[in-house]
C-alpha atoms as a PDB file:
ATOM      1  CA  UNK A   1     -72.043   4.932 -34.440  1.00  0.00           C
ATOM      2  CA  UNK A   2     -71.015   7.790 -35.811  1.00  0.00           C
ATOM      3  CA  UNK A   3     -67.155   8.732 -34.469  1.00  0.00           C
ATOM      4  CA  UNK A   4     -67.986  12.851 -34.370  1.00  0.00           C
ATOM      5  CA  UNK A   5     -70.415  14.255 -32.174  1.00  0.00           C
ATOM      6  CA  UNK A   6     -74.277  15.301 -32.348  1.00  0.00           C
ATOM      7  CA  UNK A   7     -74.674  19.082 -32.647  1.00  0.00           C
ATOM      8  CA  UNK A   8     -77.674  20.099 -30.951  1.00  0.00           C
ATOM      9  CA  UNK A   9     -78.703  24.128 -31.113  1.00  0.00           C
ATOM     10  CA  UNK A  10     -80.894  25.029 -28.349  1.00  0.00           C
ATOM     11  CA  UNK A  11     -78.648  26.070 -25.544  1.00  0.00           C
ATOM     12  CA  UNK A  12     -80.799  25.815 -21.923  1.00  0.00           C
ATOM     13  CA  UNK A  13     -83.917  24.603 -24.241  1.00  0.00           C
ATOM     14  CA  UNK A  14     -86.305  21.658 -23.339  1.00  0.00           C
ATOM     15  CA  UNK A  15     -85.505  19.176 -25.962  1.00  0.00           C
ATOM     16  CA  UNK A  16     -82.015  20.233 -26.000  1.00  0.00           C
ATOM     17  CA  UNK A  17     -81.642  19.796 -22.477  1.00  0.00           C
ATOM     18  CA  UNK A  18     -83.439  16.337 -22.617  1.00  0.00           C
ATOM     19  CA  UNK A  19     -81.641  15.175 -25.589  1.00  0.00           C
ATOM     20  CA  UNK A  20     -77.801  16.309 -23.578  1.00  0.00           C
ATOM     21  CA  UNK A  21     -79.371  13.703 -20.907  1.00  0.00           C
ATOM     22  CA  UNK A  22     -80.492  10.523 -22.892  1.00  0.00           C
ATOM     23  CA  UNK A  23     -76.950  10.858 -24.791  1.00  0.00           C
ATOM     24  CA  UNK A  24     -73.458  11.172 -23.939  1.00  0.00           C
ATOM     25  CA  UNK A  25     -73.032  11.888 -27.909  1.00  0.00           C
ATOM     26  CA  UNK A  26     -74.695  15.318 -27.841  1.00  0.00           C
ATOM     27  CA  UNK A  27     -72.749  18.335 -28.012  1.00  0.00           C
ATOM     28  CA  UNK A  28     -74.972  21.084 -27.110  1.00  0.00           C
ATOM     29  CA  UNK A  29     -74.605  24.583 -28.256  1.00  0.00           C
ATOM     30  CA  UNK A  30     -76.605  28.079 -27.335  1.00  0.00           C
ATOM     31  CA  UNK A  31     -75.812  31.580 -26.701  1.00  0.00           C
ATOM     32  CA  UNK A  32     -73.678  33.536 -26.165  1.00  0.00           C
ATOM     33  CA  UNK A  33     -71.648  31.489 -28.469  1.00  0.00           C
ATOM     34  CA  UNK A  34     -74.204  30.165 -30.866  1.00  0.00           C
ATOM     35  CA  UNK A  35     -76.460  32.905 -31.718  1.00  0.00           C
ATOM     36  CA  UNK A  36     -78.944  33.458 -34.794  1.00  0.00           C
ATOM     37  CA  UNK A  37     -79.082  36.743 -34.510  1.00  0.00           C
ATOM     38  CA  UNK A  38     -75.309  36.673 -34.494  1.00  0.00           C
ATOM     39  CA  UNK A  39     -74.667  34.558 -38.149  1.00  0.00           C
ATOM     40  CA  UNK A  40     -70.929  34.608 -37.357  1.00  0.00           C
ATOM     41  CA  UNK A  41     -71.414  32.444 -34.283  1.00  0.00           C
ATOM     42  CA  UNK A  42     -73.066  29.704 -36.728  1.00  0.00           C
ATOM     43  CA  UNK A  43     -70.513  28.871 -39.074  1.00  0.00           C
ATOM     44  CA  UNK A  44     -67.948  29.245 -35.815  1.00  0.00           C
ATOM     45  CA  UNK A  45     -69.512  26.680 -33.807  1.00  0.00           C
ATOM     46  CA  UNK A  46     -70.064  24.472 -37.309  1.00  0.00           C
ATOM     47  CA  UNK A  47     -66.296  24.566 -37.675  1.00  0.00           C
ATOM     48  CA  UNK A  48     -65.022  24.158 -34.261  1.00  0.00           C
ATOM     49  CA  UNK A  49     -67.446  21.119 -33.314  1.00  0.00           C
ATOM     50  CA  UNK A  50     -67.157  19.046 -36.649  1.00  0.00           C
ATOM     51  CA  UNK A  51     -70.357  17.464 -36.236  1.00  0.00           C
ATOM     52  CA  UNK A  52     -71.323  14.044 -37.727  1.00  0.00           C
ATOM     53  CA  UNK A  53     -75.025  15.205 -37.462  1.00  0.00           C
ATOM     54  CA  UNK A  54     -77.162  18.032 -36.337  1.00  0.00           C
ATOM     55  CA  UNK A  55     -80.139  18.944 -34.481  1.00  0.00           C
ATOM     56  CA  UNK A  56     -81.425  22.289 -34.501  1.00  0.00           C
ATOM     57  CA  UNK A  57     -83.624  22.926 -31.839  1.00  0.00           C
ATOM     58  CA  UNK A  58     -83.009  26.804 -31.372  1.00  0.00           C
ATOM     59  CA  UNK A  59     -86.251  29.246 -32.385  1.00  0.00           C
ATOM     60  CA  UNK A  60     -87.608  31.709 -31.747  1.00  0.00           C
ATOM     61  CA  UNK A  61     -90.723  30.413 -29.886  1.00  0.00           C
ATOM     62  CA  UNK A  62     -92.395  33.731 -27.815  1.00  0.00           C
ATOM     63  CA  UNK A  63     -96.174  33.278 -29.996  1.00  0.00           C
ATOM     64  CA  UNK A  64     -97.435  36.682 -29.099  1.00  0.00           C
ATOM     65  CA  UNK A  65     -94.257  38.721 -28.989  1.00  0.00           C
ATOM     66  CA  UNK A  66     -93.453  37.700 -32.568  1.00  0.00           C
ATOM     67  CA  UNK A  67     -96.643  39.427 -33.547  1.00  0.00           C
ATOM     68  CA  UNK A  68     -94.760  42.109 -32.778  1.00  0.00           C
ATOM     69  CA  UNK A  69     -90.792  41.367 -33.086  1.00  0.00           C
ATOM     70  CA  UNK A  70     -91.113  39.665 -36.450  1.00  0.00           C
ATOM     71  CA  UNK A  71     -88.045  40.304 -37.778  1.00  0.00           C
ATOM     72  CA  UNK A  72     -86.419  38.600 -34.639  1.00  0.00           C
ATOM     73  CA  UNK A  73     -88.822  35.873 -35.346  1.00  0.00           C
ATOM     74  CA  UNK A  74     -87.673  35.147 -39.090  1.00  0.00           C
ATOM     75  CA  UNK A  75     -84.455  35.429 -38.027  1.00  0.00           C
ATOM     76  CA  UNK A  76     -84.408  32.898 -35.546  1.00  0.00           C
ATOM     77  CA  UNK A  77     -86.646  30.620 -37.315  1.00  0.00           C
ATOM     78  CA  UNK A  78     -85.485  30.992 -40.832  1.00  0.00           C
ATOM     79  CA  UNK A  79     -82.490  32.887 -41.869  1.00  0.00           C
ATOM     80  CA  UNK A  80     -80.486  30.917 -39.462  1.00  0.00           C
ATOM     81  CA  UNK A  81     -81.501  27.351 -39.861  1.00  0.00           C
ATOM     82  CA  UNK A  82     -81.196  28.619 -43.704  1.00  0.00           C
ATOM     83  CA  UNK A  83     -77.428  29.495 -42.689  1.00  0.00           C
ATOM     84  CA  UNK A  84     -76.948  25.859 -40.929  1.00  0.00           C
ATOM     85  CA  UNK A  85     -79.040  23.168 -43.138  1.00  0.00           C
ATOM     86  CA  UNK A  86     -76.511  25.203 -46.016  1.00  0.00           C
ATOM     87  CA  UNK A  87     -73.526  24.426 -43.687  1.00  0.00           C
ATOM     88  CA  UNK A  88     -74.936  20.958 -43.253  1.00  0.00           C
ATOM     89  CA  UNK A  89     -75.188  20.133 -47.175  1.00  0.00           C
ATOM     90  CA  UNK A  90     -71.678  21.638 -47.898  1.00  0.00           C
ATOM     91  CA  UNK A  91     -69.888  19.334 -45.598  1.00  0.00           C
ATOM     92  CA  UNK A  92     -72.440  16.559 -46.459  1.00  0.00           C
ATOM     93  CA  UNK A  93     -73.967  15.923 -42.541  1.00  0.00           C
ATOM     94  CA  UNK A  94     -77.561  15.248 -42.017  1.00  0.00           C
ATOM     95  CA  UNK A  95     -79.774  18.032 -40.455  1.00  0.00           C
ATOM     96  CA  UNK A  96     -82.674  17.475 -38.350  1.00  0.00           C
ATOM     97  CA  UNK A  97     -84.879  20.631 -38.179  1.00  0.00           C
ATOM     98  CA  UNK A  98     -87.446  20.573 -35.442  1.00  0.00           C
ATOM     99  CA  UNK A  99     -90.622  22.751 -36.465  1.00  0.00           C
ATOM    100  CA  UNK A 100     -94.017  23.111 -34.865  1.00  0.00           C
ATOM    101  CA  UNK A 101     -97.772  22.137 -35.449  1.00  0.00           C
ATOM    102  CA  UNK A 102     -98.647  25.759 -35.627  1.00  0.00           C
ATOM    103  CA  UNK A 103     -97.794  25.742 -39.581  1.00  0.00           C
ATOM    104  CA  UNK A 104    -101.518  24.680 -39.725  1.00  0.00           C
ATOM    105  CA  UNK A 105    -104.495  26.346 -38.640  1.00  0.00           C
ATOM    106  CA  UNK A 106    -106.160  24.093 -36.803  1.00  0.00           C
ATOM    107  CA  UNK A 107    -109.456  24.423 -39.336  1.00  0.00           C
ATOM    108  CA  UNK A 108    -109.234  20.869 -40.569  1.00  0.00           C
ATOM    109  CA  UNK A 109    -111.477  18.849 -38.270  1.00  0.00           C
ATOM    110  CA  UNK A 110    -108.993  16.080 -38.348  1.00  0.00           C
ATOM    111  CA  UNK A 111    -105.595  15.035 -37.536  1.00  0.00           C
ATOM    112  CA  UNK A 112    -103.067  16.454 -39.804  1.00  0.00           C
ATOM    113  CA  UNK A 113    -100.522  14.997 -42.588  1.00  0.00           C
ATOM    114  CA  UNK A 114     -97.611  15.540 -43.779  1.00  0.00           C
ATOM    115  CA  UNK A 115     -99.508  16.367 -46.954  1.00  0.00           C
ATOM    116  CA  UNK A 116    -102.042  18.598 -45.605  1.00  0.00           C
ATOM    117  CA  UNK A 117    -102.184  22.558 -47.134  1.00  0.00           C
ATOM    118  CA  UNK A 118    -100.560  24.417 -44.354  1.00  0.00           C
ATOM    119  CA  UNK A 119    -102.014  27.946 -43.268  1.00  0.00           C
ATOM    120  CA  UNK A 120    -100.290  29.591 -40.151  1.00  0.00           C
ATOM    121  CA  UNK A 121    -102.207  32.271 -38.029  1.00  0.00           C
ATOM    122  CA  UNK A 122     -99.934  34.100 -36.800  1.00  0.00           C
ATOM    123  CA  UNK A 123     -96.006  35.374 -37.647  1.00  0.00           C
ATOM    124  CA  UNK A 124     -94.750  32.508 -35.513  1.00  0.00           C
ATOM    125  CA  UNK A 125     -95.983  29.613 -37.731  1.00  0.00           C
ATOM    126  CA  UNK A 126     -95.055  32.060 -40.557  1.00  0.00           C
ATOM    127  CA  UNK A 127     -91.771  32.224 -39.501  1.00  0.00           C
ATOM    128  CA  UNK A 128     -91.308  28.323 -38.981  1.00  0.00           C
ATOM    129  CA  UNK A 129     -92.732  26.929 -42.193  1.00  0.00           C
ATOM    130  CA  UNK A 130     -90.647  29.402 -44.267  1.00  0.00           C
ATOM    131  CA  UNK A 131     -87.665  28.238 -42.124  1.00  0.00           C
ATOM    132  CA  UNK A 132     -89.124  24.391 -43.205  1.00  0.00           C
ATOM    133  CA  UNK A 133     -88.851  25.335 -47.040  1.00  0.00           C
ATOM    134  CA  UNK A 134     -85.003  26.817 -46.898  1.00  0.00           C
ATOM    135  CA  UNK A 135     -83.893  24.033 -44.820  1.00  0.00           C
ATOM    136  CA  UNK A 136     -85.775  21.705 -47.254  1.00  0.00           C
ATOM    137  CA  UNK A 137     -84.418  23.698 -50.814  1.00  0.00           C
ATOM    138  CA  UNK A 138     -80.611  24.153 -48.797  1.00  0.00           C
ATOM    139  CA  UNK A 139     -79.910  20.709 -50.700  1.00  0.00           C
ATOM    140  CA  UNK A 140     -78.697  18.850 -46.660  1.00  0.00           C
ATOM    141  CA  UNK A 141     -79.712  15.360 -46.426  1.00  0.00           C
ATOM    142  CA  UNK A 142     -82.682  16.985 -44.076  1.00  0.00           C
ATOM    143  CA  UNK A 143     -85.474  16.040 -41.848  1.00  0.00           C
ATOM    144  CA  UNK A 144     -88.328  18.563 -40.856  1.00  0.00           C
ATOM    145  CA  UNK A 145     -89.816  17.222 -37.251  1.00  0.00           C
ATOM    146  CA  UNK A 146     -93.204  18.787 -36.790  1.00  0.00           C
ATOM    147  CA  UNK A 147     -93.828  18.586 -33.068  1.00  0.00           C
ATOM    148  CA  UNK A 148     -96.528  20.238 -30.459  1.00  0.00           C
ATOM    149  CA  UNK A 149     -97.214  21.148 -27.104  1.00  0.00           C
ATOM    150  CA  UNK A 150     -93.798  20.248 -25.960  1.00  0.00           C
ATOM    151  CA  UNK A 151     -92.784  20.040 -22.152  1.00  0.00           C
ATOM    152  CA  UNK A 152     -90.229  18.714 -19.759  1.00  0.00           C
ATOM    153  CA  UNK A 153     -89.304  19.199 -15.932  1.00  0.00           C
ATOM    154  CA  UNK A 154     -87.029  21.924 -16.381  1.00  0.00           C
ATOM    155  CA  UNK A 155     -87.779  25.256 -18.304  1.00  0.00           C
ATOM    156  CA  UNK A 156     -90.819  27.256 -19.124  1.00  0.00           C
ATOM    157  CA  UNK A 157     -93.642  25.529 -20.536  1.00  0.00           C
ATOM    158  CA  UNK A 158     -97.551  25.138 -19.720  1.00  0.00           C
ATOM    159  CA  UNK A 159     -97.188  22.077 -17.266  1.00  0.00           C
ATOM    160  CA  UNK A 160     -94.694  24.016 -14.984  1.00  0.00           C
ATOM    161  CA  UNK A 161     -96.538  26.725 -14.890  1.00  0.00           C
ATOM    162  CA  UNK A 162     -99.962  25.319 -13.814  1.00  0.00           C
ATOM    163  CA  UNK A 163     -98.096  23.522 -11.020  1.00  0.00           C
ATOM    164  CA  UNK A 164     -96.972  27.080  -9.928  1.00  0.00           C
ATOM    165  CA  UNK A 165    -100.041  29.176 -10.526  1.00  0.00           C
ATOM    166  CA  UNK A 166    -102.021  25.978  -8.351  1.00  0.00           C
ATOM    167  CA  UNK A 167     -99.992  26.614  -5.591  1.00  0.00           C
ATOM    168  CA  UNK A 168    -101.253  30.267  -5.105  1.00  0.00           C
ATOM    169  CA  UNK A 169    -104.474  30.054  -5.945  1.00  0.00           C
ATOM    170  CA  UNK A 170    -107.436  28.329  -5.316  1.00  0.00           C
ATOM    171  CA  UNK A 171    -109.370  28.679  -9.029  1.00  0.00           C
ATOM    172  CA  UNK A 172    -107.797  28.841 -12.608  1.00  0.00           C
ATOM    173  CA  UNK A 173    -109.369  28.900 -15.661  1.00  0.00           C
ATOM    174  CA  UNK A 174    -108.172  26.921 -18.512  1.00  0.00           C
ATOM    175  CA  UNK A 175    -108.816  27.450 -22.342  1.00  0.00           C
ATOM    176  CA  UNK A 176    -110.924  24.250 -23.105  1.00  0.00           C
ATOM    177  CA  UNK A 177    -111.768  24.688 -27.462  1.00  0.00           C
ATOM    178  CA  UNK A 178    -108.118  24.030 -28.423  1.00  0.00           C
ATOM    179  CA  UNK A 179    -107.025  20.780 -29.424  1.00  0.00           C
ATOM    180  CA  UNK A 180    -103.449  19.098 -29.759  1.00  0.00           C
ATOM    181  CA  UNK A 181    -100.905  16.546 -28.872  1.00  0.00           C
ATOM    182  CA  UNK A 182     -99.166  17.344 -25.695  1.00  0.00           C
ATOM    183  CA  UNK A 183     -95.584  16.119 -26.205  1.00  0.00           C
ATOM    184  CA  UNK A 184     -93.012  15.264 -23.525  1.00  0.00           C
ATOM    185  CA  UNK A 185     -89.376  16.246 -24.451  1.00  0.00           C
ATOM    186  CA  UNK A 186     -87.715  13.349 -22.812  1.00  0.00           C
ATOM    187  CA  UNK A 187     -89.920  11.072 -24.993  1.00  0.00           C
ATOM    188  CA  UNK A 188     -88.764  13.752 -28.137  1.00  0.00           C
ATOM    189  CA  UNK A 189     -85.396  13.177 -27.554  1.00  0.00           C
ATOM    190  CA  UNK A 190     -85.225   9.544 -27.301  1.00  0.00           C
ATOM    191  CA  UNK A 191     -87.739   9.192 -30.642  1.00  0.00           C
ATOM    192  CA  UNK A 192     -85.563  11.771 -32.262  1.00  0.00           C
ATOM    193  CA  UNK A 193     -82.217   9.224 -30.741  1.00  0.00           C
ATOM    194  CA  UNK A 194     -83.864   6.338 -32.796  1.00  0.00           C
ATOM    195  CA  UNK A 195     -84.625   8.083 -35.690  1.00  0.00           C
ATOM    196  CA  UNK A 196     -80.535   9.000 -35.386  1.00  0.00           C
ATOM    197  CA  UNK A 197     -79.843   5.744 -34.948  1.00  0.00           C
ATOM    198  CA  UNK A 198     -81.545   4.516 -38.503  1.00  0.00           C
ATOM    199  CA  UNK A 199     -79.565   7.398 -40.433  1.00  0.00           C
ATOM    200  CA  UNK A 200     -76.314   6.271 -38.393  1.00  0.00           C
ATOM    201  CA  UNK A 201     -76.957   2.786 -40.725  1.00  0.00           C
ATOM    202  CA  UNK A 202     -76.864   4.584 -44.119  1.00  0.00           C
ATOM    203  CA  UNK A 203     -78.965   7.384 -45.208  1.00  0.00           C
ATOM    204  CA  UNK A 204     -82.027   6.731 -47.449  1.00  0.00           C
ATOM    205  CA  UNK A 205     -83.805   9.004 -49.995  1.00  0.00           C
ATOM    206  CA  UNK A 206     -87.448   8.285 -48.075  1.00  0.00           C
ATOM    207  CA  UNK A 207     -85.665   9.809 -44.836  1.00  0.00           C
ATOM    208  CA  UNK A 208     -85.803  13.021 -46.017  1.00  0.00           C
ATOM    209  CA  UNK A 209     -88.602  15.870 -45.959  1.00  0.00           C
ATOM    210  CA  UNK A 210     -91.457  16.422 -43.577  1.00  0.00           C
ATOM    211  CA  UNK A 211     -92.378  14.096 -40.317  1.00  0.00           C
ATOM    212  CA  UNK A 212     -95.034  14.945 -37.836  1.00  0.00           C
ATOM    213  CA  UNK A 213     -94.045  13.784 -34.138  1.00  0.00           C
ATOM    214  CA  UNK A 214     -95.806  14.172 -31.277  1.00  0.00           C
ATOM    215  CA  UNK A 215     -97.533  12.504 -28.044  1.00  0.00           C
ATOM    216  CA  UNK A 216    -100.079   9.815 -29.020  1.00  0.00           C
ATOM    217  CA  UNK A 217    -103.628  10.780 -28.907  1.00  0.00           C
ATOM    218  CA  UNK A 218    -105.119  14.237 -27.809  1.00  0.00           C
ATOM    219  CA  UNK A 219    -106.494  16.598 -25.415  1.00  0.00           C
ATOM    220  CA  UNK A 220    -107.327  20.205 -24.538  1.00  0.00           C
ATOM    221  CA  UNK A 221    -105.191  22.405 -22.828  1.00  0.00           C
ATOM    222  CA  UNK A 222    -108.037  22.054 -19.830  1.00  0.00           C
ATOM    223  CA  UNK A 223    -107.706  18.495 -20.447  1.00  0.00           C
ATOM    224  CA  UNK A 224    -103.838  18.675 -20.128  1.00  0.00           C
ATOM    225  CA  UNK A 225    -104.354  21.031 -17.062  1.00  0.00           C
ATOM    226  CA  UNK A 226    -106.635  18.864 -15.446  1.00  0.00           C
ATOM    227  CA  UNK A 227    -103.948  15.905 -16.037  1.00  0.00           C
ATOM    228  CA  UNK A 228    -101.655  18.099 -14.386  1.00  0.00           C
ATOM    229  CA  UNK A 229    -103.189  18.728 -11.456  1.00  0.00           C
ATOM    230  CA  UNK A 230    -104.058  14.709 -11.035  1.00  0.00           C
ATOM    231  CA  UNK A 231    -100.670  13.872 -11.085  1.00  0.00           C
ATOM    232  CA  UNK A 232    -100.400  16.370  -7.943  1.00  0.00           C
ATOM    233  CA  UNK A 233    -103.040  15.327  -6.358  1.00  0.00           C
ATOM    234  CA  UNK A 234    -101.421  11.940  -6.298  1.00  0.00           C
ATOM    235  CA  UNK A 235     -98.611  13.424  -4.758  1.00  0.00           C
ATOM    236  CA  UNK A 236    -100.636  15.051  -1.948  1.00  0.00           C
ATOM    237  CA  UNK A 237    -100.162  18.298  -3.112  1.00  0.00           C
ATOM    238  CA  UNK A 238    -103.060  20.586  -2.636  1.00  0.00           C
ATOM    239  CA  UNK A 239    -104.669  21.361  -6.195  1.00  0.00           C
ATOM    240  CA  UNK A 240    -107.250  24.603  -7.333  1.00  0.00           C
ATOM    241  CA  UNK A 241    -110.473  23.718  -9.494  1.00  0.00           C
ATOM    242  CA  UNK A 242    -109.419  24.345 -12.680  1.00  0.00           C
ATOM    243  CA  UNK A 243    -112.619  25.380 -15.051  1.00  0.00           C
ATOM    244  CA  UNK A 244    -112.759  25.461 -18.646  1.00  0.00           C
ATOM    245  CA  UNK A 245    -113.281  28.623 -20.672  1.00  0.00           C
ATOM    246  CA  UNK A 246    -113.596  29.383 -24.673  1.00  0.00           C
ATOM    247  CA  UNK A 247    -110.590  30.937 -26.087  1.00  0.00           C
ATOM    248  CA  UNK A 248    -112.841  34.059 -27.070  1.00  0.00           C
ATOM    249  CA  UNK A 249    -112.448  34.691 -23.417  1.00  0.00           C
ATOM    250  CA  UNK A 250    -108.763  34.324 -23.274  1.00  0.00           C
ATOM    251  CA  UNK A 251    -107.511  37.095 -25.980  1.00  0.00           C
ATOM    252  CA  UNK A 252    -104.312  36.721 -26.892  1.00  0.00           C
ATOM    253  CA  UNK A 253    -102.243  38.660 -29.694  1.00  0.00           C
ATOM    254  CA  UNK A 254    -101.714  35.663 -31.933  1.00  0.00           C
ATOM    255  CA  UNK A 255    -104.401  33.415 -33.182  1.00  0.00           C
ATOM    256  CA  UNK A 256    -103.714  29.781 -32.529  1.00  0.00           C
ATOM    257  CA  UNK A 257    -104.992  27.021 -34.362  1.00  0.00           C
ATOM    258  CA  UNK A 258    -108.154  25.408 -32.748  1.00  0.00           C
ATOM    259  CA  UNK A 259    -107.174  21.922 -33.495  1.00  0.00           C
ATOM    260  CA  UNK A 260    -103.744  21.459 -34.301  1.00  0.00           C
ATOM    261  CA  UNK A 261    -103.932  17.740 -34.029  1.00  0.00           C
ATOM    262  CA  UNK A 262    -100.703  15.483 -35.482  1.00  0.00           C
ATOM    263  CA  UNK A 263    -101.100  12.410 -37.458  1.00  0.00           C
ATOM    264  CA  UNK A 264     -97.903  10.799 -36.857  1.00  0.00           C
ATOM    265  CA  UNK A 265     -98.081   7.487 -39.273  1.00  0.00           C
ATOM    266  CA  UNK A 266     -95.834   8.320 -41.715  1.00  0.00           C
ATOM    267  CA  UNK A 267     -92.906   8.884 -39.253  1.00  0.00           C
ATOM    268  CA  UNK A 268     -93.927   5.173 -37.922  1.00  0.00           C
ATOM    269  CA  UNK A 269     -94.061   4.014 -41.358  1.00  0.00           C
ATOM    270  CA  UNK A 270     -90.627   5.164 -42.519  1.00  0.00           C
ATOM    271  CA  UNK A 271     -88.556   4.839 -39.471  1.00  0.00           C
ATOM    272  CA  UNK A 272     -90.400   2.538 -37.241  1.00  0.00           C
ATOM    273  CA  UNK A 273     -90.547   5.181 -34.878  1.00  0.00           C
ATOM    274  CA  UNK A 274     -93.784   6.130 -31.775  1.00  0.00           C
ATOM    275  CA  UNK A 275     -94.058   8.187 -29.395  1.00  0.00           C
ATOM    276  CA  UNK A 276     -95.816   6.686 -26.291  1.00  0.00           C
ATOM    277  CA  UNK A 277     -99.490   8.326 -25.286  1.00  0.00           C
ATOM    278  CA  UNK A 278     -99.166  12.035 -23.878  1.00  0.00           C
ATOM    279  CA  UNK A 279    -100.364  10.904 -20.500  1.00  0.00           C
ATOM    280  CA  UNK A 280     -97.786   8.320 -20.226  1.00  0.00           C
ATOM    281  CA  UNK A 281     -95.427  11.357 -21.490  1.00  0.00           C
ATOM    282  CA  UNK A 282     -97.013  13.828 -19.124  1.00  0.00           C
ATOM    283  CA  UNK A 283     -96.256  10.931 -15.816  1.00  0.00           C
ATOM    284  CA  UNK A 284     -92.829  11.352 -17.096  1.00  0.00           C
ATOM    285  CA  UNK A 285     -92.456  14.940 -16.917  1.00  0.00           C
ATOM    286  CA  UNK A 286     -94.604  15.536 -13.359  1.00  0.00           C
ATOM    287  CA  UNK A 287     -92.846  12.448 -12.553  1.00  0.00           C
ATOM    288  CA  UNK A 288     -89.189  14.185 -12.743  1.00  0.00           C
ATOM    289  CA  UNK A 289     -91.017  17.244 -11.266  1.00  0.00           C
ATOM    290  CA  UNK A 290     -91.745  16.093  -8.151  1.00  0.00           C
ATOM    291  CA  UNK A 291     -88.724  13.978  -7.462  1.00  0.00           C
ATOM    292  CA  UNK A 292     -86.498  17.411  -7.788  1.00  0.00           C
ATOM    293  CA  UNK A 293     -89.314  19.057  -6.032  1.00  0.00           C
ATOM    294  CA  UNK A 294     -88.553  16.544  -3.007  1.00  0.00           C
ATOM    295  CA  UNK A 295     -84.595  16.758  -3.145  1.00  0.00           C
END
């Protein structure tokens, strides 16, 4: 194990709040006193914790308002993991650098690879994959973690919010033509644990570079809505009809990718590493939902 602690950016975020929880090794940091739009506060955090590895799970992650706020956007999502993979190869500590399925767009027809040309639709997926390629050139012993559709019991994500928007109304409709991996943070942070836990026994050159990780198999966001809902049901709780509807109907100011589907085998392959199906992911998350819900 290592003796100095896991620095995890992200403050109040989902998979830093689920990775503080699975591990009493986690020291985790957000503002006011880490801040990328504050560089200062990065190499002052960097110096006070003396990490033995870090996680960076701070962006900048608001799609639409980056459309308009890019230069918040790259700051979050490059020019500061830029500043902390650069910390991270001076004082020779391994960087994980989580990133996001929306590098692609979604035109492939097929689950994506590693190797797969990349083609973001909007500044947000801009903003990431340039953030991939510093933390990648910064020279840190790094690992880029593509992930998707990420949610947990706490915080804002799409899960939470259909369970709130069901309980005032009796009809939502449901974007039904996109296509990803839904991804449960709790099941991030303990894949992202083991993956930890093989660089903790001596680093290897095949570690580093790009890793797709994400729930197994696929849905829709309907399909993930619908999911949602069944889960409540289950729970007696009284659930809308939930219809599904093209994304031409649902304008929004960034483009997402249609089908931003993960293929996850090489992460397997190198560190032995799976994340369980996104419905067994999604039990976990409504799961921890409703037992706070009952407390």
């Amino acid at each position: 194990m290592f003796e100095r602690p896991i620095l995890v950016t992200g403050g109040a975020g989902q998979l830093a709040s689920a990775l503080s929880a699975a591990s009493g090794s986690v020291h985790r940091v957000g503002r006011p006193d880490f801040d990328f739009d504050r560089p200062e506060t990065i190499d002052a955090v960097f110096q006070a914790a003396r990490p033995s590895l870090v996680v960076n799970a701070a962006a900048y992650t608001a799609v639409d308002a980056a459309e308009t706020d890019a230069e918040a956007a790259y700051r979050a999502n490059e020019n500061g993991p830029a500043r902390l993979a650069a910390l991270c190869a001076a004082a020779d500590v391994p960087f994980i650098h989580i990133s996001t399925d929306y590098v692609f767009d979604g035109n492939k027809g097929a689950p994506y690879t590693e190797g797969d040309a990349v083609g973001p639709t909007g500044v947000y997926g801009a903003s990431k994959l340039t953030g991939e390629q510093a933390v990648l050139a910064s020279g840190a012993r790094a690992v880029v973690l593509r992930t998707s559709w990420v949610h947990y019991h706490e915080g804002k994500n799409f899960v939470r919010t259909m369970l709130n928007v069901g309980k005032t109304r009796d009809r939502l409709t449901v974007v039904a033509d996109q296509r990803g991996c839904p991804s449960a943070a709790a099941d991030l942070a303990d894949a992202i644990l083991a993956i930890i836990g093989r660089i903790q026994q001596g680093w290897r050159d095949e570690y580093a570079g790009v890793f797709h990780l994400a729930g197994g198999g696929d849905t829709t966001w309907y399909g993930l809505a619908c999911a949602v809902f069944e889960d409540a049901a289950a729970q007696g709780w009284k659930i809308p009809v939930v219809a599904p509807i093209a994304t031409a109907d649902w304008p929004t100011p960034a483009k997402r990718p249609a089908d931003s589907r993960l293929d996850c085998g090489r992460l397997a392959r190198v560190f032995d590493v799976r994340m369980p199906h996104w419905r067994d992911g999604l039990r976990r998350t409504t799961g921890a939902i409703f037992a706070g819900a009952a407390t």
